[in-house]
Protein backbone atom coordinates (compact mmCIF):
# COMPACT_ATOMS: atom_id res chain seq x y z
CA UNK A 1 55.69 24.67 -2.18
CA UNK A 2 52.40 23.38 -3.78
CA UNK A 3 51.68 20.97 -1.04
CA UNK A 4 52.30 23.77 1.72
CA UNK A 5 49.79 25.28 0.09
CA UNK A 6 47.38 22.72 0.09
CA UNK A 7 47.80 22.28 3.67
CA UNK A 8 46.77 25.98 4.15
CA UNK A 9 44.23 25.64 2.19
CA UNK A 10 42.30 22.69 3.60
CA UNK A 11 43.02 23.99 7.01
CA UNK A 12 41.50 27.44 6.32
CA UNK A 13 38.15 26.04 4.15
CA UNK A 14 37.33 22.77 6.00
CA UNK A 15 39.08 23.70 9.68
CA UNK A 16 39.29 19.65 10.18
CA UNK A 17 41.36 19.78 13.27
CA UNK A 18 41.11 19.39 16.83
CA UNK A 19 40.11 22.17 19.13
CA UNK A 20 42.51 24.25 21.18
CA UNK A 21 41.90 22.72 24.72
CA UNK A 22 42.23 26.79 25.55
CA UNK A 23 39.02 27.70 23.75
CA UNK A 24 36.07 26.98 25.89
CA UNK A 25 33.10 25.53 23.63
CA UNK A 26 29.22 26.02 24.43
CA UNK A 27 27.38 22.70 23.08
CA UNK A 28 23.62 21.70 23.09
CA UNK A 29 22.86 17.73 23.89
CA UNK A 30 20.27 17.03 21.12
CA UNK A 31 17.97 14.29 21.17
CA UNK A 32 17.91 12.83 17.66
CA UNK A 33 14.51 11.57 15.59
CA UNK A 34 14.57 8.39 13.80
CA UNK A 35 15.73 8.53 10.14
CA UNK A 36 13.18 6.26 9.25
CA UNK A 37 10.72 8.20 10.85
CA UNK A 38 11.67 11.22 8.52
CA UNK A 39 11.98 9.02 5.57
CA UNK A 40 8.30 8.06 5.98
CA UNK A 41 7.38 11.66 6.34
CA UNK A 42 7.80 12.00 2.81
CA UNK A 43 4.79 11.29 0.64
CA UNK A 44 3.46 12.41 -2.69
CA UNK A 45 -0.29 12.95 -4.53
CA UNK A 46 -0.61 10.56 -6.95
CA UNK A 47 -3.64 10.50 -9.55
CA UNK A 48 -3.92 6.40 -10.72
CA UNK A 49 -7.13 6.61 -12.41
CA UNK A 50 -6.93 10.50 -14.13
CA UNK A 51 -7.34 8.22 -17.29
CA UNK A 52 -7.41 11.38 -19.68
CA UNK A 53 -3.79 12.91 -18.16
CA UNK A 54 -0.31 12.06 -17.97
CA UNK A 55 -1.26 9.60 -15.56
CA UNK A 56 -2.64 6.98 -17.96
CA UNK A 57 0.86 6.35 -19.29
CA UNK A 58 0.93 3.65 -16.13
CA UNK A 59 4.00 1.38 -17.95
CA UNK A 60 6.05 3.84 -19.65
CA UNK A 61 5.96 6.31 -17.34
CA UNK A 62 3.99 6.64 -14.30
CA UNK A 63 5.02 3.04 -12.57
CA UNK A 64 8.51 3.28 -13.34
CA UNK A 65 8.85 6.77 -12.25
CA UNK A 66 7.34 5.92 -8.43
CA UNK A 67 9.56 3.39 -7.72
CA UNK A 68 12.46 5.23 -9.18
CA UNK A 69 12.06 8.09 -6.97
CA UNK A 70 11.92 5.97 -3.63
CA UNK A 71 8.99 6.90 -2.17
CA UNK A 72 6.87 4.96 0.17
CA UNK A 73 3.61 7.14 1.03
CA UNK A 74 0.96 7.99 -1.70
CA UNK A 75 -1.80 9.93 -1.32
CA UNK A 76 -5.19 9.10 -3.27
CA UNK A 77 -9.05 10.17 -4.36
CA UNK A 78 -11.07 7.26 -3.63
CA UNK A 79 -14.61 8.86 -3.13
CA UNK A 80 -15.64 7.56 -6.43
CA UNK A 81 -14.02 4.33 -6.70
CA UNK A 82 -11.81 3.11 -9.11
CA UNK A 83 -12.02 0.26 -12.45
CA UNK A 84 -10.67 -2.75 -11.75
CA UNK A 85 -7.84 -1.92 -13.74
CA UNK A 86 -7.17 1.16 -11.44
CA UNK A 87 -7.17 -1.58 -8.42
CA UNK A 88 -4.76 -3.97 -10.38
CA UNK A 89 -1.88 -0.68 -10.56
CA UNK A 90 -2.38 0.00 -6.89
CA UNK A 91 -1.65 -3.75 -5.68
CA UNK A 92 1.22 -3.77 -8.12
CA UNK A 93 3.09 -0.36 -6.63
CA UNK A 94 1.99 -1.84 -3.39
CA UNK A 95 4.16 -4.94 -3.70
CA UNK A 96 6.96 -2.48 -3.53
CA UNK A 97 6.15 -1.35 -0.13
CA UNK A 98 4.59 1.44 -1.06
CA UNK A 99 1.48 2.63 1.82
CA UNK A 100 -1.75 4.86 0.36
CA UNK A 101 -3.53 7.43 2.30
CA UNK A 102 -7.19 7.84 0.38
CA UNK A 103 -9.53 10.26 0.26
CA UNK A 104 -12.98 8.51 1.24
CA UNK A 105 -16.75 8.22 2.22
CA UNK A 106 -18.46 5.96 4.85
CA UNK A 107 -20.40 4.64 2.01
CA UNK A 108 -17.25 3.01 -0.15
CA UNK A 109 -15.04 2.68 2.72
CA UNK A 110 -15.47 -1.51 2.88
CA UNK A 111 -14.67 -1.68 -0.79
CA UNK A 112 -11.52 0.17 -0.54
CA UNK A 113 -10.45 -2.05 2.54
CA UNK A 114 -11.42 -4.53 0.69
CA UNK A 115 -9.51 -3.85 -2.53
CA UNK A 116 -6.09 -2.42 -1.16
CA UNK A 117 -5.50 -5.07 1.54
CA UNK A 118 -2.17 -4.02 3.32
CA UNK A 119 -1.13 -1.66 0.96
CA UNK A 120 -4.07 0.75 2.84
CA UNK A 121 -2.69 3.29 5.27
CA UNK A 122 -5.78 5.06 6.53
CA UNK A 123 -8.47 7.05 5.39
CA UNK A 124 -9.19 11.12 4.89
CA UNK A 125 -12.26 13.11 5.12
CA UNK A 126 -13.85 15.22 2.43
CA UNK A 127 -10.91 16.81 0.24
CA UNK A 128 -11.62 21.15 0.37
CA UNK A 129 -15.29 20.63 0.94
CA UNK A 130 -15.31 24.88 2.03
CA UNK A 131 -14.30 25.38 -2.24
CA UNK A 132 -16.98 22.29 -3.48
CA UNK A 133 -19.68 23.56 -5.29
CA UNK A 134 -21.49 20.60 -4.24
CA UNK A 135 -21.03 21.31 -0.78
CA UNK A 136 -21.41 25.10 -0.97
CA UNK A 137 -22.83 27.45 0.70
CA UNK A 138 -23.37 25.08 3.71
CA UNK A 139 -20.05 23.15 3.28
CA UNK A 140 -19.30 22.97 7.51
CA UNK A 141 -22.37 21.18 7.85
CA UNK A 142 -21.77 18.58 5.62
CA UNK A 143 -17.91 18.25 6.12
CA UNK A 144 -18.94 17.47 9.64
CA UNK A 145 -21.52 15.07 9.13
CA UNK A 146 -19.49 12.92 6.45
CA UNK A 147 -16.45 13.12 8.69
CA UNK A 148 -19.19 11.75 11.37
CA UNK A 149 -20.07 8.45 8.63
CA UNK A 150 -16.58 8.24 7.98
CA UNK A 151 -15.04 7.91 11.51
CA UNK A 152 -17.81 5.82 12.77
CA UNK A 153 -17.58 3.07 9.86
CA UNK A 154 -14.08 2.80 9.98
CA UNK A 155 -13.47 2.64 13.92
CA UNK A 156 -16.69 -0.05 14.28
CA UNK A 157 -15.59 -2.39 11.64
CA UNK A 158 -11.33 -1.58 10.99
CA UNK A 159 -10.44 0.39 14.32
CA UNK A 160 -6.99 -0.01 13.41
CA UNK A 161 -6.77 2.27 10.35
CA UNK A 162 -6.01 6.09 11.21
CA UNK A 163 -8.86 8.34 9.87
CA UNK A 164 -7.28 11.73 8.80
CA UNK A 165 -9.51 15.25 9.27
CA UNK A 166 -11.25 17.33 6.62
CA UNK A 167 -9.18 18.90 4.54
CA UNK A 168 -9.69 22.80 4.08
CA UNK A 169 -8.39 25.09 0.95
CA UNK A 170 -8.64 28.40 3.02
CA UNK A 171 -7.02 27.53 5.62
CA UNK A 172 -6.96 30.89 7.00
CA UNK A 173 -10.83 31.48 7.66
CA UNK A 174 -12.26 27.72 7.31
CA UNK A 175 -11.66 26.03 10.17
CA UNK A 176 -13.17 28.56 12.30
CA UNK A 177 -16.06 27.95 10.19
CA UNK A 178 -15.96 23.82 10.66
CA UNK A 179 -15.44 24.04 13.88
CA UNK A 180 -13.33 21.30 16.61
CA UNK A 181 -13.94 18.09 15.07
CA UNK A 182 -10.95 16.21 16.55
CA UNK A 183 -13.44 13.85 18.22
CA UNK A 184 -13.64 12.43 14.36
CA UNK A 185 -9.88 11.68 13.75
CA UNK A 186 -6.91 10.49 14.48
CA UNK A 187 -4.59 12.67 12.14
CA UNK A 188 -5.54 16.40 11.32
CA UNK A 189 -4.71 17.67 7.64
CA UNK A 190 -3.31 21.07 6.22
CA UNK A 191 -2.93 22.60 3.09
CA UNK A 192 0.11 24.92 3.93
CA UNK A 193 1.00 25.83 0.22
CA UNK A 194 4.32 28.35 0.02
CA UNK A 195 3.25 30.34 -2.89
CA UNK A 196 6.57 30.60 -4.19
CA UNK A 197 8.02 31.45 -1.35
CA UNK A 198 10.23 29.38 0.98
CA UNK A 199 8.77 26.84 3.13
CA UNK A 200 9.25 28.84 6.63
CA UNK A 201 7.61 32.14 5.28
CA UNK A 202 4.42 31.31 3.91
CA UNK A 203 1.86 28.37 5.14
CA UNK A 204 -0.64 29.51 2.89
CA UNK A 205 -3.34 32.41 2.16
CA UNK A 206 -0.34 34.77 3.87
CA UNK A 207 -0.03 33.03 6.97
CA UNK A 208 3.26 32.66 8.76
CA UNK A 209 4.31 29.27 9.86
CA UNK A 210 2.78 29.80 14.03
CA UNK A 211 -0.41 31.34 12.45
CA UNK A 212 -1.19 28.38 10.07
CA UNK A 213 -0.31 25.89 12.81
CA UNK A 214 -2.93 28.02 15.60
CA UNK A 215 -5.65 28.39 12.98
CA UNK A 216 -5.17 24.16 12.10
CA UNK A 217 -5.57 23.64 15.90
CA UNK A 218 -9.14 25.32 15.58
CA UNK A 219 -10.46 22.41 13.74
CA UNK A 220 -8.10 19.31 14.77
CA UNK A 221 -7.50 19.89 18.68
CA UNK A 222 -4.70 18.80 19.39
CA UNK A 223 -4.18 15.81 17.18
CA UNK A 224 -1.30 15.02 15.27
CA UNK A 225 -1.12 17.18 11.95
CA UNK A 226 -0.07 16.08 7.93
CA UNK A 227 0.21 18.41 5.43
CA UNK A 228 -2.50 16.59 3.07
CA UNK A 229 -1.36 18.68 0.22
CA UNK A 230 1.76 20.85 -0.18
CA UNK A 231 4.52 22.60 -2.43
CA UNK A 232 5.70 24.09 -5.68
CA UNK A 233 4.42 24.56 -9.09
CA UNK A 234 6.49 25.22 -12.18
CA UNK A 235 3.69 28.19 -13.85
CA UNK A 236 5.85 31.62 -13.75
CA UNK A 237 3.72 34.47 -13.29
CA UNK A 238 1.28 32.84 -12.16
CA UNK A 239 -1.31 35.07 -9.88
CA UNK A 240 -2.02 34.89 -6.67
CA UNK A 241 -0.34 31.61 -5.69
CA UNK A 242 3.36 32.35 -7.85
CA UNK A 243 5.47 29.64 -9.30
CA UNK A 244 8.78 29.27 -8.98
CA UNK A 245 11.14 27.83 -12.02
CA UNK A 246 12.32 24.40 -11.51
CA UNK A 247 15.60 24.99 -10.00
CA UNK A 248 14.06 27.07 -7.61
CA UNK A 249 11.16 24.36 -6.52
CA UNK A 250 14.12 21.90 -6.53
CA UNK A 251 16.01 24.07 -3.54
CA UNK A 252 12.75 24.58 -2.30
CA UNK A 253 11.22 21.22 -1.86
CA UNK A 254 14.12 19.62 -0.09
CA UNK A 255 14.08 21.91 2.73
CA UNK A 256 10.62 21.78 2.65
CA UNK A 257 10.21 18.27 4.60
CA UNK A 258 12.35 19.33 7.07
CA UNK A 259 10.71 22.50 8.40
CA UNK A 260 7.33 20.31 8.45
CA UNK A 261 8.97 17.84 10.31
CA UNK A 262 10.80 19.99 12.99
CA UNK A 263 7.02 21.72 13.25
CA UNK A 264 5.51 18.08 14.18
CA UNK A 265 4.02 17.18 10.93
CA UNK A 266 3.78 13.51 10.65
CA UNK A 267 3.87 13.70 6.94
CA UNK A 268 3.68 15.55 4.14
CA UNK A 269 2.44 14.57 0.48
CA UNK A 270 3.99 16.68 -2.28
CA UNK A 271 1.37 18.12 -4.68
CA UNK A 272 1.82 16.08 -7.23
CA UNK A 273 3.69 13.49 -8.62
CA UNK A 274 3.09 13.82 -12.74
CA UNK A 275 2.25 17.33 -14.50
CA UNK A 276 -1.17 16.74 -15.78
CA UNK A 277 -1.65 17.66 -19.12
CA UNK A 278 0.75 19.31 -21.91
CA UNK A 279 0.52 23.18 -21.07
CA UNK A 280 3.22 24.43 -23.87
CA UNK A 281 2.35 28.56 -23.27
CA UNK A 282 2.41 27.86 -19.39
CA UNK A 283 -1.01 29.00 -18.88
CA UNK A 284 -2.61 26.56 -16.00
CA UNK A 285 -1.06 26.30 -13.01
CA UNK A 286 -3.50 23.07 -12.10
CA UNK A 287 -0.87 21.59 -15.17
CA UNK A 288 2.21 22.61 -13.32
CA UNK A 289 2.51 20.98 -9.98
CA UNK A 290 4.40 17.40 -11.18
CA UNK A 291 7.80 16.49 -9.96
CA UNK A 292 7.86 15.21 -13.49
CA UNK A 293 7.16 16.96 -16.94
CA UNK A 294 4.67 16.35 -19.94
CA UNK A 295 6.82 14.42 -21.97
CA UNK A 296 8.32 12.32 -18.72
CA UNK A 297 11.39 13.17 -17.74
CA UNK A 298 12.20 14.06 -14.34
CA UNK A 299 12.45 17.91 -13.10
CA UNK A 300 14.83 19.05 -10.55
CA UNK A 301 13.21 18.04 -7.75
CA UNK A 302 12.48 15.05 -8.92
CA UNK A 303 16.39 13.83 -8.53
CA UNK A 304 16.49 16.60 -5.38
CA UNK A 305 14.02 14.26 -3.67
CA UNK A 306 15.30 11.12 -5.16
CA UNK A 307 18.79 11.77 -3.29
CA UNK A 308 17.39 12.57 -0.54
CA UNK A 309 15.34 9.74 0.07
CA UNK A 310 17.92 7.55 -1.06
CA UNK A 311 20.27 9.83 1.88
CA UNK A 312 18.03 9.70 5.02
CA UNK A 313 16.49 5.98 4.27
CA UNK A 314 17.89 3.29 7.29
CA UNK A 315 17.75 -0.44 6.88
CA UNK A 316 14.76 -1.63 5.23
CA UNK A 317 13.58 -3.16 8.60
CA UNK A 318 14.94 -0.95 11.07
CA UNK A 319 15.51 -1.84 14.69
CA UNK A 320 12.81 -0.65 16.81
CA UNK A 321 15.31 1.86 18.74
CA UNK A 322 15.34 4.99 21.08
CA UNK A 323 17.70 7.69 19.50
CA UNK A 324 20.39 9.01 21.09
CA UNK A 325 21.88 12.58 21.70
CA UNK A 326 24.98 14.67 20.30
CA UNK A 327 26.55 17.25 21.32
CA UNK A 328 27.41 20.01 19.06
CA UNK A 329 27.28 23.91 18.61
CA UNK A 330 26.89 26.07 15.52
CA UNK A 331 28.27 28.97 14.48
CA UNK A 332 26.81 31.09 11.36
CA UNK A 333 26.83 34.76 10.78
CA UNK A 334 23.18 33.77 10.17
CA UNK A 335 20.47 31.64 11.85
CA UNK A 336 21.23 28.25 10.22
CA UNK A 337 18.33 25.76 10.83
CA UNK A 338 19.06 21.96 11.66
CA UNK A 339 17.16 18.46 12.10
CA UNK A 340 19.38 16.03 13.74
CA UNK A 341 18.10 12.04 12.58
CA UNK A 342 19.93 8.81 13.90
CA UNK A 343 19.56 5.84 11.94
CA UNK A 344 19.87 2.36 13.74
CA UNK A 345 23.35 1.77 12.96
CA UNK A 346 24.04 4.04 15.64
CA UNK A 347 25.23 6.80 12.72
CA UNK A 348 24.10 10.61 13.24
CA UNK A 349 22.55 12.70 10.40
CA UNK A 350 22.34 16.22 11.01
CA UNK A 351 20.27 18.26 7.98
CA UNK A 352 21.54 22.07 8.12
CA UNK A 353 19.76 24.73 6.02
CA UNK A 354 18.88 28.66 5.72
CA UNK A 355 15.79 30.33 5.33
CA UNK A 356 16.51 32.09 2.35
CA UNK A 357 14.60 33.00 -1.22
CA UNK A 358 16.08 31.94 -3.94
CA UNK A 359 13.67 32.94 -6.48
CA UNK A 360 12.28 36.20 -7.32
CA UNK A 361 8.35 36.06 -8.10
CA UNK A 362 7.77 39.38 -9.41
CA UNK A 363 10.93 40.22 -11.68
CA UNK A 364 10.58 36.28 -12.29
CA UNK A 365 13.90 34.92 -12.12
CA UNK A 366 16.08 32.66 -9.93
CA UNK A 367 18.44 34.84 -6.92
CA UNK A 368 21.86 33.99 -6.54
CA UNK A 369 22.36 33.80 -2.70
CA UNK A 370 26.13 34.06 -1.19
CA UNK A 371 27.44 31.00 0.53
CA UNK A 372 28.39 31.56 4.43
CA UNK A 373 31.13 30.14 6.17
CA UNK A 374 29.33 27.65 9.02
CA UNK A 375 31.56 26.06 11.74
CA UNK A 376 30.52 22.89 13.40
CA UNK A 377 32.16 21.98 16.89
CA UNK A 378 31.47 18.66 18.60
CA UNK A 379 31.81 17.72 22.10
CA UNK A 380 33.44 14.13 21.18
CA UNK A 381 35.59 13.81 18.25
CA UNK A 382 33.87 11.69 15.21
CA UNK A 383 35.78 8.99 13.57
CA UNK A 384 34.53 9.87 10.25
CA UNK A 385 32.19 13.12 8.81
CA UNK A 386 30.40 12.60 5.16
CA UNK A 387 29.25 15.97 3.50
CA UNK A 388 25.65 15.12 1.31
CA UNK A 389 24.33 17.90 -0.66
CA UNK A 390 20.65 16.10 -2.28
CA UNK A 391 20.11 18.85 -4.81
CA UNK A 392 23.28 17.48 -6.41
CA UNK A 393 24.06 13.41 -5.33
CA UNK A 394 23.14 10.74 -3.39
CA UNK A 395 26.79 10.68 -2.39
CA UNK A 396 29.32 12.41 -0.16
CA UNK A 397 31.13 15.62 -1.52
CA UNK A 398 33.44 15.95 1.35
CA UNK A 399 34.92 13.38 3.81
CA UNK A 400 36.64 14.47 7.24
CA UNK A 401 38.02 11.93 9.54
CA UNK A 402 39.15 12.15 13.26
CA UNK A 403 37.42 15.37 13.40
CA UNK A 404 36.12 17.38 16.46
CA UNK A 405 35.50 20.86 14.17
CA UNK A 406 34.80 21.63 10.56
CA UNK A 407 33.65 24.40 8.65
CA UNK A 408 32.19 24.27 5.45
CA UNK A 409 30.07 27.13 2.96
CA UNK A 410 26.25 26.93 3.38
CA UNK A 411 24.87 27.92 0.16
CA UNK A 412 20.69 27.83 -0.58
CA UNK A 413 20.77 24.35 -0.64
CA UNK A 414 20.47 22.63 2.25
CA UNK A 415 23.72 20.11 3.34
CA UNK A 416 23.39 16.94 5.19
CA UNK A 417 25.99 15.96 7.32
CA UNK A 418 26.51 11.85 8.49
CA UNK A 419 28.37 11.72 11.59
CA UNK A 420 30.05 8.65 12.43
């Protein structure tokens, strides 16, 4: 008796069987991306030389930490140069593989080549210039002329290092104000901050997602876009730009990479990788923005990100391949939003999430959001079918084999599927 009820059971939660030949499916042929390609679109701000923050605890904390988590894009502040012990941290991450983006002038720029070597990624213009006080009131004017210096030294002397755009804070009203400069890059930046709320509603200063993306295109043409700066902060009731409590940013800043990446953006660096200072009354938001706490241990998304770079990462020297199609259809009493990846094994990742809030910025608490019941139907039946879930593991949670249909619950966190 128990086991015919464990048949029924696994038959009516997971549906792992073949299709009636009598039911006549409608599938999509998607072209997948490369895993590796959305692997390196994850990146995070990192502050090396903030010697009077959390970032001075290089050995205990800050070194370990980075290479723990997996990541292998950094983003920088090199305008003012760094000590030589700054330098001497930098080389040692970048023995790991890790690549920096930095923030730079014309005037440093051969210094920094200089002192980074391979570990150098490429170059950005003038960080927020339209929110500098020493660039104020006539900011455009000299954003544009030191994205001029910039782009010039760097493509007569190292033409093969990508110069990224001027960053802008408002990203609603600047860029009209700067004015096409894509002539001076070969990556556009954007600040599209979700203010607490999730990553397809808000792109910063109230903007939907195809407003942000139309007001970015002012300023960088049509070049290729990275989100310089983006995500969640841990200050509740916080003004203006919310926070969101750690469980919440967790959910948050998993889906987050995806909806970037599906958009085009080539990358996106997390704002940031340490909290800065100790902020016991959670009163500065500016102290709030780490993937790990004050006293060093990890937060939520911390281990959210961890598993999912340790989920989506290929080979370490991937085959130089073209990815393949599948064909598959969905079917959610809800939109349900995907990202299909192929790695070069030949294996099929397919990232499935909702667009859904899971925390509530003005009562100030997290939302419990009901699971749905999401059936996935492919054209060819898969030998095997691994169930990831990176807000909880870097491993599978359910295994289906021989399967042409499965249906599983969709909760707020997002669910990666390998598809064998």
């Amino acid at each position: 008796m128990r086991l015919r009820i464990l048949i029924v059971l696994l038959f009516v939660c997971f549906s792992s069987v073949y299709m009636s030949e009598a039911v006549e499916a409608k599938y999509d042929a998607v072209t997948a991306r490369r895993a590796d390609d959305f692997f390196n679109s994850i990146g995070v701000n990192t502050h090396f030389g903030y010697g009077d923050t959390n970032y001075r605890l290089y050995e205990e904390r800050l070194k370990p930490r980075l290479l723990e988590l997996g990541v292998k894009h950094i983003r920088e502040d090199g305008r003012f140069g760094w000590r030589p012990d700054v330098i001497a941290k930098f080389r040692e991450v970048g023995a790991h593989g890790i690549k920096m983006l930095v923030i730079a002038r014309a005037e440093g720029v051969r210094k920094l080549v200089e002192d980074l070597g391979d570990m150098l990624w490429g170059l950005e213009g003038e960080n927020e210039p339209d929110i500098s006080r020493s660039a104020y009131p006539t900011w455009p004017e000299y954003a544009r002329k030191q994205q001029q210096k910039l782009y010039d030294t760097i493509k007569s002397a190292y033409s093969w290092l990508p110069v990224v755009g001027v960053s802008l804070a408002n990203c609603r009203d600047s860029p009209a104000r700067l004015g096409d400069i894509s002539d001076l890059m070969d990556y556009g930046s954007i600040h599209p901050y979700a203010a607490g709320q999730p990553p397809m509603n808000h792109w910063g200063w109230g903007m939907s997602m195809n407003t942000a993306l139309e007001k970015a295109r002012i300023a960088n043409g049509d070049k290729p876009l990275i989100a310089t700066e983006c995500g969640y902060h841990n200050r509740i009731g916080n003004k203006g730009h919310p926070g969101v409590s750690e469980k919440a940013a967790a959910i948050y800043h998993v889906c987050l990479p995806f909806v970037y990446f599906n958009q085009g953006i080539v990358r996106s660096y997390k704002y940031e990788f340490l909290d800065l200072r100790s902020d016991p009354d959670n009163e500065e938001m500016e102290y709030n923005f780490g993937l790990i706490r004050w006293d060093g241990t990890p937060k939520p998304s911390f281990y959210a990100l961890k598993n999912l770079l340790a989920i989506v990462k290929d080979s370490d020297d991937p085959e130089d391949f073209s990815p393949g199609s599948l064909s598959f259809a969905i079917e959610a009493p809800e939109r349900v939003y995907s990202t299909l990846l192929q790695k070069s094994d030949g294996s099929f990742w397919l990232a499935l999430f909702r667009n859904v809030t899971v925390y509530d910025t003005e009562k100030l608490k997290d939302i419990e959001v009901e699971p749905i019941e999401v059936s996935l139907r492919l054209r060819k039946k898969a030998r095997e079918i691994e169930v990831y879930v990176p807000n909880n593991s870097d491993q599978p949670s359910m295994e289906f084999r021989n399967s042409r249909r499965l249906s599983l619950p969709l909760g707020k966190e997002l669910v990666i599927l390998k598809i064998d």
